[in-house]
C-alpha atoms as a PDB file:
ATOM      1  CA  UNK A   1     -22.191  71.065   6.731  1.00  0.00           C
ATOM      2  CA  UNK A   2     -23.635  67.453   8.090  1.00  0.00           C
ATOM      3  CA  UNK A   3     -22.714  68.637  11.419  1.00  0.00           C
ATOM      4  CA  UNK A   4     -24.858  71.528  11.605  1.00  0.00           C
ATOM      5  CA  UNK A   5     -27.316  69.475   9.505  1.00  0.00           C
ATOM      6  CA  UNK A   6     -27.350  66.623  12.302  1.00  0.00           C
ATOM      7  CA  UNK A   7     -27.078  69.175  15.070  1.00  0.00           C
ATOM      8  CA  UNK A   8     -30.073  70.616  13.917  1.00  0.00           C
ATOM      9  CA  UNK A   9     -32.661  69.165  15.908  1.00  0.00           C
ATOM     10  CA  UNK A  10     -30.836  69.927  19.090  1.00  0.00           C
ATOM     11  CA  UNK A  11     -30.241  73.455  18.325  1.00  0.00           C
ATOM     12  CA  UNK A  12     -33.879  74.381  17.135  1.00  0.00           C
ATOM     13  CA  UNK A  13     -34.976  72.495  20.862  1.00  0.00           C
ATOM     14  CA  UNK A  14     -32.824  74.997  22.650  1.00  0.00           C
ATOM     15  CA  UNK A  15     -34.145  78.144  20.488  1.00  0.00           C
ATOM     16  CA  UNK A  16     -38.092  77.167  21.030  1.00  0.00           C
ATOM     17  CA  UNK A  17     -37.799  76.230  25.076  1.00  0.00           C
ATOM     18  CA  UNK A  18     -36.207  79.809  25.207  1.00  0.00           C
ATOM     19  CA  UNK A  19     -39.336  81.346  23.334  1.00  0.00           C
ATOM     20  CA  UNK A  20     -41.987  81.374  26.253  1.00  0.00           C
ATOM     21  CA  UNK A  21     -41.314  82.847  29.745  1.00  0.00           C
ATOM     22  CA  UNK A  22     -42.753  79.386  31.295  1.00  0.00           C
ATOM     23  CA  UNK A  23     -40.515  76.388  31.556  1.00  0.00           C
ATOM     24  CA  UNK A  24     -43.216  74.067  30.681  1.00  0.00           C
ATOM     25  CA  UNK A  25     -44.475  75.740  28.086  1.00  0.00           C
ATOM     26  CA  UNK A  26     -41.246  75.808  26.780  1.00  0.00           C
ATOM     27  CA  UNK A  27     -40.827  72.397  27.139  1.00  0.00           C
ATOM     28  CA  UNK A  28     -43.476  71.255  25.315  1.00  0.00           C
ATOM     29  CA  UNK A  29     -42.889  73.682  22.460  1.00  0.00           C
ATOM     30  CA  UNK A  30     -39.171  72.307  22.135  1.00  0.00           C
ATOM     31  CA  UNK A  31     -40.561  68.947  22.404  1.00  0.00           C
ATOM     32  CA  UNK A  32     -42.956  69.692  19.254  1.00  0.00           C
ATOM     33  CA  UNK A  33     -40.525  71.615  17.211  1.00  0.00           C
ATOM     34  CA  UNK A  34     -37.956  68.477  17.732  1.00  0.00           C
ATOM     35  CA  UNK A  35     -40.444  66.505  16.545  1.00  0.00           C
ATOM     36  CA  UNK A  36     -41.451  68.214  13.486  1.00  0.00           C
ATOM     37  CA  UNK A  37     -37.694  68.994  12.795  1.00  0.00           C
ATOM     38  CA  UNK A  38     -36.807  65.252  12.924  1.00  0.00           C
ATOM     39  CA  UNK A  39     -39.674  63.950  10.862  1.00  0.00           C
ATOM     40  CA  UNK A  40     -38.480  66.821   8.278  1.00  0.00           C
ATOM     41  CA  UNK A  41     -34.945  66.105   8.294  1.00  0.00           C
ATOM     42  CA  UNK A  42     -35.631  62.663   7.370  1.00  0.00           C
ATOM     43  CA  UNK A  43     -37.753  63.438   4.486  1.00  0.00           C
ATOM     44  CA  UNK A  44     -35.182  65.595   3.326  1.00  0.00           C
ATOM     45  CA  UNK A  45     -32.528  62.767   3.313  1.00  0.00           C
ATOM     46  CA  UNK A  46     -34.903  60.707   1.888  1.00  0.00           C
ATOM     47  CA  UNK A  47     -35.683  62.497  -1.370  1.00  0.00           C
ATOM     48  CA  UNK A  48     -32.922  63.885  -1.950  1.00  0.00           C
ATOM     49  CA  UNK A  49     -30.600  61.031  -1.527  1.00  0.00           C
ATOM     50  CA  UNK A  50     -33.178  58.106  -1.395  1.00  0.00           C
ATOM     51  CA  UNK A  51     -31.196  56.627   1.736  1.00  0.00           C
ATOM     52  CA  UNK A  52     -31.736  57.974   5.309  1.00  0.00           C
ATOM     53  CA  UNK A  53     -28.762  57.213   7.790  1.00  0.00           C
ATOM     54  CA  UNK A  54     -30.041  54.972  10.660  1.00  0.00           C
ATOM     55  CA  UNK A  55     -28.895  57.302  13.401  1.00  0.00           C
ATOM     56  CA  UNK A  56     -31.632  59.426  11.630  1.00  0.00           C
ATOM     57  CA  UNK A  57     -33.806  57.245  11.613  1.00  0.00           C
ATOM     58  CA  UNK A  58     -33.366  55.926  15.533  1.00  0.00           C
ATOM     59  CA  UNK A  59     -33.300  59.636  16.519  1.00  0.00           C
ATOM     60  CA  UNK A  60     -36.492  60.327  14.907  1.00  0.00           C
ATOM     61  CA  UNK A  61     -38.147  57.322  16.156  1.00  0.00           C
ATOM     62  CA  UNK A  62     -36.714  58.494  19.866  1.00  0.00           C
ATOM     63  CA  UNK A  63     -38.412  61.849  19.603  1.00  0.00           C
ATOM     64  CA  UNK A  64     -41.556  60.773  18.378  1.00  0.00           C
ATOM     65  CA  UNK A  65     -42.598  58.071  20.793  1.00  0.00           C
ATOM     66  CA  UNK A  66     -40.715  59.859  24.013  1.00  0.00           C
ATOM     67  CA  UNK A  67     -41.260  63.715  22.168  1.00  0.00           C
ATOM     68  CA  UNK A  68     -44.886  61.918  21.886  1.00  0.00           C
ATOM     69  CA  UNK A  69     -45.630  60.602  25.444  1.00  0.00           C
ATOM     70  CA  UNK A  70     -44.437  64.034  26.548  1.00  0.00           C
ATOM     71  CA  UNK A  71     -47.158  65.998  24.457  1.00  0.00           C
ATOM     72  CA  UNK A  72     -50.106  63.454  25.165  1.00  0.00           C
ATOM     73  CA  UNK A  73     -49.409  63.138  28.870  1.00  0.00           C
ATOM     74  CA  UNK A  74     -48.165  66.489  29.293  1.00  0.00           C
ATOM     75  CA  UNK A  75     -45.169  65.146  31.387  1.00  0.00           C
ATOM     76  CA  UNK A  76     -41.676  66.526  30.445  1.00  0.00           C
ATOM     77  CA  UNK A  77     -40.125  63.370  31.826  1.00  0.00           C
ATOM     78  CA  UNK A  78     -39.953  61.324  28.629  1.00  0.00           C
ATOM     79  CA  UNK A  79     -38.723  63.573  26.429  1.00  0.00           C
ATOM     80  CA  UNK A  80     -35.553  64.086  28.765  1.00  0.00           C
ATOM     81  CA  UNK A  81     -34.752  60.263  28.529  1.00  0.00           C
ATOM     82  CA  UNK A  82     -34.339  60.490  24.880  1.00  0.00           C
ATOM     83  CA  UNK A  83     -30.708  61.188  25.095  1.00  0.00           C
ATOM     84  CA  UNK A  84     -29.838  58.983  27.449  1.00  0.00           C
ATOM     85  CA  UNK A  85     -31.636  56.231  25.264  1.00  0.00           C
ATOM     86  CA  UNK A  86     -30.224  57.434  22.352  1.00  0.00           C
ATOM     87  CA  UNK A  87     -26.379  57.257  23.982  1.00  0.00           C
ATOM     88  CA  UNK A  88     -26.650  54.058  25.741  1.00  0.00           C
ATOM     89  CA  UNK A  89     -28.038  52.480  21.875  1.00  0.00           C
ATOM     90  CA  UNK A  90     -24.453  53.833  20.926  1.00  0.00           C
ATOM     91  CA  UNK A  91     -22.276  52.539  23.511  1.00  0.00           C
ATOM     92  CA  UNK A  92     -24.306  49.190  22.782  1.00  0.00           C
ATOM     93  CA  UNK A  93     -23.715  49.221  19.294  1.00  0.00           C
ATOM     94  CA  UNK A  94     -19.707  50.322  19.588  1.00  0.00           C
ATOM     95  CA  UNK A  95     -19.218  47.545  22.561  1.00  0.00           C
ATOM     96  CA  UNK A  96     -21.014  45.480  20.237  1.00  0.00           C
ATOM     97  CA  UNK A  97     -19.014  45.738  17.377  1.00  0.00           C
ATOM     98  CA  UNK A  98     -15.699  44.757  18.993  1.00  0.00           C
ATOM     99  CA  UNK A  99     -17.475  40.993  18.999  1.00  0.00           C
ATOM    100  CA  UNK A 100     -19.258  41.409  15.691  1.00  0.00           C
ATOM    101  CA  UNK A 101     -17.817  41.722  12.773  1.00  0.00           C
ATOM    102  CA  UNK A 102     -14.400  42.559  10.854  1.00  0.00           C
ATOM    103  CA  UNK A 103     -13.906  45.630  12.108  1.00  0.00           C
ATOM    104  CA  UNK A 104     -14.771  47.716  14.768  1.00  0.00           C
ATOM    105  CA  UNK A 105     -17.391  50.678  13.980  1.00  0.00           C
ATOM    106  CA  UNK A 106     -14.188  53.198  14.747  1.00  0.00           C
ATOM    107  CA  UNK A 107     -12.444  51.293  12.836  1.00  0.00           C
ATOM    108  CA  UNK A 108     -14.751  50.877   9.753  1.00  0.00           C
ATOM    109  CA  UNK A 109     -15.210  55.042   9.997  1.00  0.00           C
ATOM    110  CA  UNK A 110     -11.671  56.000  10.200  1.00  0.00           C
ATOM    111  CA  UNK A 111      -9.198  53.190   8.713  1.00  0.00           C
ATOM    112  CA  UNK A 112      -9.297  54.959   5.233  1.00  0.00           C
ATOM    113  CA  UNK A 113      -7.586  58.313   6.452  1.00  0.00           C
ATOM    114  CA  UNK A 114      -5.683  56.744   9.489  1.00  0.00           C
ATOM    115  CA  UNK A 115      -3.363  53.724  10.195  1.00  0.00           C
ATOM    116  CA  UNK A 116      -3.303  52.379  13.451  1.00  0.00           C
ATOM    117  CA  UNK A 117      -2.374  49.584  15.521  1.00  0.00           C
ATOM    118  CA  UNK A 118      -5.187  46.705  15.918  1.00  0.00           C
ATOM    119  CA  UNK A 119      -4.981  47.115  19.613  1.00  0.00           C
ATOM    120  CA  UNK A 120      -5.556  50.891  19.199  1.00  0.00           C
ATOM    121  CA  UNK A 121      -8.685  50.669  17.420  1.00  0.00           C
ATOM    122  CA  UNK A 122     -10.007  48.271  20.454  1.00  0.00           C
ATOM    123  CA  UNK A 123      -9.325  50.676  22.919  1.00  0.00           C
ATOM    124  CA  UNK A 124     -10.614  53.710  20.738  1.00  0.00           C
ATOM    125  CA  UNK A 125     -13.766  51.976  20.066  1.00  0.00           C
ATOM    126  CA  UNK A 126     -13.875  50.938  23.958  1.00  0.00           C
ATOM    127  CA  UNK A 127     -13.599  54.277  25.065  1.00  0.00           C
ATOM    128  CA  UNK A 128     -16.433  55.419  22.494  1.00  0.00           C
ATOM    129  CA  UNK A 129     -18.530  52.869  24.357  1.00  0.00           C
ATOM    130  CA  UNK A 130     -18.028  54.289  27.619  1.00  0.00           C
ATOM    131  CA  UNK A 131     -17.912  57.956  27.079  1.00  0.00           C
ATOM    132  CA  UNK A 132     -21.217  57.233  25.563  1.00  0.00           C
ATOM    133  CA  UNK A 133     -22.658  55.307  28.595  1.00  0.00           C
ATOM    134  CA  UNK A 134     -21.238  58.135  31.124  1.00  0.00           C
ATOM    135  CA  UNK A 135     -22.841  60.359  28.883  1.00  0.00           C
ATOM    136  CA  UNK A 136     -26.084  59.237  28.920  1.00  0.00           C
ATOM    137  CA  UNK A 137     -25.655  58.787  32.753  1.00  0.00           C
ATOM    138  CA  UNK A 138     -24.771  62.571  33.124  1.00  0.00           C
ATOM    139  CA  UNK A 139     -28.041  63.137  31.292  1.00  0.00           C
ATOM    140  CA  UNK A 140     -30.423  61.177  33.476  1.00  0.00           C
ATOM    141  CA  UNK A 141     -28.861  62.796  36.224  1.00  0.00           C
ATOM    142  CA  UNK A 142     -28.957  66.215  35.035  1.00  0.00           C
ATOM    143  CA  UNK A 143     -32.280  65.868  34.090  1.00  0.00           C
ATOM    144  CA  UNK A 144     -33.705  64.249  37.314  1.00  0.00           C
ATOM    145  CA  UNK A 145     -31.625  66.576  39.647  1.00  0.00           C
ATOM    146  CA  UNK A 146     -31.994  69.961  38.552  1.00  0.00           C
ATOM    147  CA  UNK A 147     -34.417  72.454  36.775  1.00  0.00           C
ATOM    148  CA  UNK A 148     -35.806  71.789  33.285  1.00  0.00           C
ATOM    149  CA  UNK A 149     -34.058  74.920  32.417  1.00  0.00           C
ATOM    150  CA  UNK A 150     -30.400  73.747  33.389  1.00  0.00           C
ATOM    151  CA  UNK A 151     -31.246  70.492  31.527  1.00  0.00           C
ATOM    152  CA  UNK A 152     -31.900  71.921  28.195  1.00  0.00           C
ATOM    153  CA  UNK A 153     -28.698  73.874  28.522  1.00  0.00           C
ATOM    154  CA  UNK A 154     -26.901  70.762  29.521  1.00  0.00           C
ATOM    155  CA  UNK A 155     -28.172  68.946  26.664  1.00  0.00           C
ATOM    156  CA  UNK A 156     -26.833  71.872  24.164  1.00  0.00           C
ATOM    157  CA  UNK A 157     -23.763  72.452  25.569  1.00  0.00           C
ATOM    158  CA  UNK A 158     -22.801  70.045  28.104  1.00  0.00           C
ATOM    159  CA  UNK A 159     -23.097  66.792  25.916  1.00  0.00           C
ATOM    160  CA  UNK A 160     -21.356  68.960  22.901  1.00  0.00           C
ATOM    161  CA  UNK A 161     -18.982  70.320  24.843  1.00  0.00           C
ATOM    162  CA  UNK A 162     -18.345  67.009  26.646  1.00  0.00           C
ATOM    163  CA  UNK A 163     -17.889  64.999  22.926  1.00  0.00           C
ATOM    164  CA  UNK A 164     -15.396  67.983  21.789  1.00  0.00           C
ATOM    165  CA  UNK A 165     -13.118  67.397  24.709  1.00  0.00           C
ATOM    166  CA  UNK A 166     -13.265  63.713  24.391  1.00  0.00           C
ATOM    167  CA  UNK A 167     -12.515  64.563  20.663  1.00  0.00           C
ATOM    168  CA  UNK A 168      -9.406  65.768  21.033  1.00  0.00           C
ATOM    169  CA  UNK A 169      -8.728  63.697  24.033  1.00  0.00           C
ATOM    170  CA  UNK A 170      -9.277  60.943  21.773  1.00  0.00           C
ATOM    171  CA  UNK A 171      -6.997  62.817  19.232  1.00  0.00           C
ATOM    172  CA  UNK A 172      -4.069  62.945  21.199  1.00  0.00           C
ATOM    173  CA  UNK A 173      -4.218  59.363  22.253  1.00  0.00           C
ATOM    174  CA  UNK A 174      -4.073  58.505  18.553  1.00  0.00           C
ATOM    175  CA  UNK A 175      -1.211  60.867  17.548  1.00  0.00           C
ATOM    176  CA  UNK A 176       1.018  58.638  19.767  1.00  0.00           C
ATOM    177  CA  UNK A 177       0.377  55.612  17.298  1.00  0.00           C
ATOM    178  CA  UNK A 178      -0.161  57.095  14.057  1.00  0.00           C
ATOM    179  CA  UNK A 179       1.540  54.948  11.249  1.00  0.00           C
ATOM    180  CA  UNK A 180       2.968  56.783   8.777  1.00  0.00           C
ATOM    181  CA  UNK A 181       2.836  54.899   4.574  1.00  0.00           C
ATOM    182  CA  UNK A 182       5.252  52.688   4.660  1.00  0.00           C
ATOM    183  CA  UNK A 183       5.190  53.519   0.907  1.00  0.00           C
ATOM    184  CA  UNK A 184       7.831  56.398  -0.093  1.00  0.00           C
ATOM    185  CA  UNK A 185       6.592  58.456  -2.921  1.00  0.00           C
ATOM    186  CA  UNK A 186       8.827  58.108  -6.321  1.00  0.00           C
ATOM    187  CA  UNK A 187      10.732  60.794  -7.385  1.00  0.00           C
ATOM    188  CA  UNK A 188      11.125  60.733 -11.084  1.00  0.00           C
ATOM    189  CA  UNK A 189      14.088  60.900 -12.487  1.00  0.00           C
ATOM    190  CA  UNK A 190      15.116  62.823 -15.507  1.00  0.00           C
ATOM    191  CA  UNK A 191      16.851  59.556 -17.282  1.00  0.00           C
END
């Protein structure tokens, strides 16, 4: 359910560019309904947990100055840096973490339901850096190369399908370390 609830924003974008029969229109209508969906999904969080999560947060702030500068000056370039911004903040705050900090941000997410080698969670978090810089390169360059049309599509389902294959990419690198408890369950005995 927080998937779809995070993937929100993207997937409304998609739906209103596809409403008019002119790209810019389109654009600019996406660019407004992003906008008013971010702003809205943070409320949400806000009073009905009293905590927003600071992806949120960054997100929203994205779309509303880039989302913004699109609107005002009517120039579709801004709002088609956003997810490049967005993914190079990520691969700055993952690289950063291997230098800050106990634990890596992979590590902090996963090391509850998985046990891995030290070394592992280095590389994992490494190579969430970099998929996350290369992604936000493939954006720029979608967006700067081709049609505004082939870019929103690209943003819906080139980045997501891009981040499910490095998902299980990722997936299979860590089934090769996996540590199983080294605590064997008791079996009761009927003394």
């Amino acid at each position: 359910m927080k998937f779809l609830f995070d993937f929100l924003p993207i997937l409304l974008f998609f739906i209103a560019f596809k409403i008019p029969d002119d790209p810019q229109e389109g654009i600019m209508l996406a660019t407004a309904v992003a906008i008013v969906v971010s702003i809205a999904q943070v409320a949400y969080n806000w009073f009905r947990h009293h905590k927003v999560e600071k992806m949120h947060l960054i997100t929203m702030g994205l779309i509303v100055v880039l989302g913004g500068a699109t609107l005002l000056l009517q120039d579709e370039r801004f709002i088609k840096w956003k997810p490049t911004v967005v993914n190079w903040l990520f691969a700055v705050v993952f690289l950063g973490s291997q230098f800050f900090g106990k634990k890596n941000i992979i590590k902090r997410m996963m090391d509850e339901q998985v046990v891995l080698p030290e070394h592992v969670w280095g590389k994992l978090n490494f190579a969430w850096a970099l998929f996350f810089f290369a992604t936000g390169c493939a954006n720029l360059y979608v967006a700067f190369n081709y049609a505004t049309e082939t870019w929103v599509n690209f943003k819906l389902f080139g980045i997501l399908g891009l981040t499910i294959l490095f998902v299980i990419g990722q997936a299979i690198y860590m089934s090769r370390y996996i540590e199983e408890d080294e605590e064997p369950e008791k079996v009761e005995s009927g003394e």
